[in-house]
Protein backbone atom coordinates (compact mmCIF):
# COMPACT_ATOMS: atom_id res chain seq x y z
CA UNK A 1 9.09 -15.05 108.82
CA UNK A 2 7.51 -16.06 105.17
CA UNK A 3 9.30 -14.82 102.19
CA UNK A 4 7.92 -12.58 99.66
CA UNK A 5 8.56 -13.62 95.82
CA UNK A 6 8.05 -11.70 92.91
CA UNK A 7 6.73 -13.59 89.96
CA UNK A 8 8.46 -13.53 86.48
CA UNK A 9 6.07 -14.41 83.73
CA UNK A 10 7.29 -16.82 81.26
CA UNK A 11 8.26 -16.52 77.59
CA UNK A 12 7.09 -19.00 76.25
CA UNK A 13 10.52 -19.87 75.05
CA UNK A 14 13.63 -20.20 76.50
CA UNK A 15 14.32 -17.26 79.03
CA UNK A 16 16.77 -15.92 81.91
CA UNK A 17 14.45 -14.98 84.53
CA UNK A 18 17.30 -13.26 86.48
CA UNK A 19 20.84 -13.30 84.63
CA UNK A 20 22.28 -11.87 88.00
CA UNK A 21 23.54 -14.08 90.84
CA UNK A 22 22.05 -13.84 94.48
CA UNK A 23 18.42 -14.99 94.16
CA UNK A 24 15.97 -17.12 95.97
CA UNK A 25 14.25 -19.61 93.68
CA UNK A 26 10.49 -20.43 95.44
CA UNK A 27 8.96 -22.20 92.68
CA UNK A 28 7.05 -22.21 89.47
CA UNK A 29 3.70 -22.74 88.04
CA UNK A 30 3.72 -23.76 84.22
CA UNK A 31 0.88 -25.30 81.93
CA UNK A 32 0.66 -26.79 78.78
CA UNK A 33 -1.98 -24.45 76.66
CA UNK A 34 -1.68 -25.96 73.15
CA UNK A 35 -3.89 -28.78 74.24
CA UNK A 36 -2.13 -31.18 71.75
CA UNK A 37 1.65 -31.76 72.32
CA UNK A 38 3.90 -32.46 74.99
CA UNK A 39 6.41 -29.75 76.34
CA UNK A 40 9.02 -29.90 78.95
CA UNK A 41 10.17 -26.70 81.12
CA UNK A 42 13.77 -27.04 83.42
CA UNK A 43 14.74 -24.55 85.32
CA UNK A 44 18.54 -23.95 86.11
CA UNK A 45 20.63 -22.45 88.67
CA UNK A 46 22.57 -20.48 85.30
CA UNK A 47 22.51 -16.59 84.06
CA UNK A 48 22.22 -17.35 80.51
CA UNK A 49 21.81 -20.97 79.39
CA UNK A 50 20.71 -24.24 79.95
CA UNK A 51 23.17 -25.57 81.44
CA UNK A 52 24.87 -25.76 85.56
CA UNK A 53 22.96 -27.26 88.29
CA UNK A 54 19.13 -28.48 87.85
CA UNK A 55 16.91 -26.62 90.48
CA UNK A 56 13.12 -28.05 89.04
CA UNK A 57 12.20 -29.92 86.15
CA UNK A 58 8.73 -31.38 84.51
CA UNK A 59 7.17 -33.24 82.10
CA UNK A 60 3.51 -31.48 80.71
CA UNK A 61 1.61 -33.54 79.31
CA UNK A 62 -0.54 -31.95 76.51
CA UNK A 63 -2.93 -29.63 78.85
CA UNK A 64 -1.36 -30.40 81.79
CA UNK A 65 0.14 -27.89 84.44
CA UNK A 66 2.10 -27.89 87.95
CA UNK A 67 2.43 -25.67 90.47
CA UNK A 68 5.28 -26.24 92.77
CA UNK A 69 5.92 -23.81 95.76
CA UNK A 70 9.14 -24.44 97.73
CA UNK A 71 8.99 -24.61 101.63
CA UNK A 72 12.78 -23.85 101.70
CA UNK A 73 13.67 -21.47 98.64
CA UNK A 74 16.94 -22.18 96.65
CA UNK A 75 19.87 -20.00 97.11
CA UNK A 76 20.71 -19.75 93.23
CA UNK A 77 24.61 -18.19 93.34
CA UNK A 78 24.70 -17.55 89.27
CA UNK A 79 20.61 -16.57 87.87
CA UNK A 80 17.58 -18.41 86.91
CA UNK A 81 17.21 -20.06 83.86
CA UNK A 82 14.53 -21.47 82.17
CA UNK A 83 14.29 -24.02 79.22
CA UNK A 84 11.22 -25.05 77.30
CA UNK A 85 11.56 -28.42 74.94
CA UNK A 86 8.84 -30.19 73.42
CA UNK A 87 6.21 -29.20 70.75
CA UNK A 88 3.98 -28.16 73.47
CA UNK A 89 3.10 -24.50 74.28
CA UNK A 90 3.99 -22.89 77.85
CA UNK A 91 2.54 -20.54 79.89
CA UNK A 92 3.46 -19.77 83.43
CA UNK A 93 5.71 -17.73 86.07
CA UNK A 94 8.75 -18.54 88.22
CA UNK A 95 8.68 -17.24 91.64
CA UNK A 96 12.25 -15.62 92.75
CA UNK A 97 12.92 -13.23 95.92
């Protein structure tokens, strides 16, 4: 059976996407939208900060973007956190069911 996710649009900035335990991580799509700067995006198994166990992580180069999509989700126990470093600018979602 395929799992459903819902996406979470992202910030921009540093973000929980779900500060509650209990949810499948499927994966992410992010892209650099400045055009002119680097920016880096992890994403953590954490309800508030960045910090705990790394579940994805990538480099964007300036106008770059990846999509990942997870055959086997993560079982994230505390949330989903997202970080965004860099000068770049982000745009993107993180898939969670």
């Amino acid at each position: 059976m395929k799992q459903s996710y819902q996406t979470v649009a992202l910030t921009g900035s540093d973000q929980a996407v779900k500060a509650t335990g209990g949810v499948l991580f499927g994966g992410y799509t992010v892209q650099e939208t400045g055009g002119s700067n680097a920016a880096t995006v992890r994403i953590y198994d954490n309800a508030s900060a960045a910090s705990g166990t790394l579940i994805g992580a990538v480099n964007l180069a300036a106008g770059g973007s990846a999509d990942v999509a997870l055959n086997h989700p993560t079982w994230c126990l505390n949330g989903v956190y997202v970080d965004v470093g860099g000068t770049g600018t982000v745009a993107g979602s993180v898939r969670i069911g």
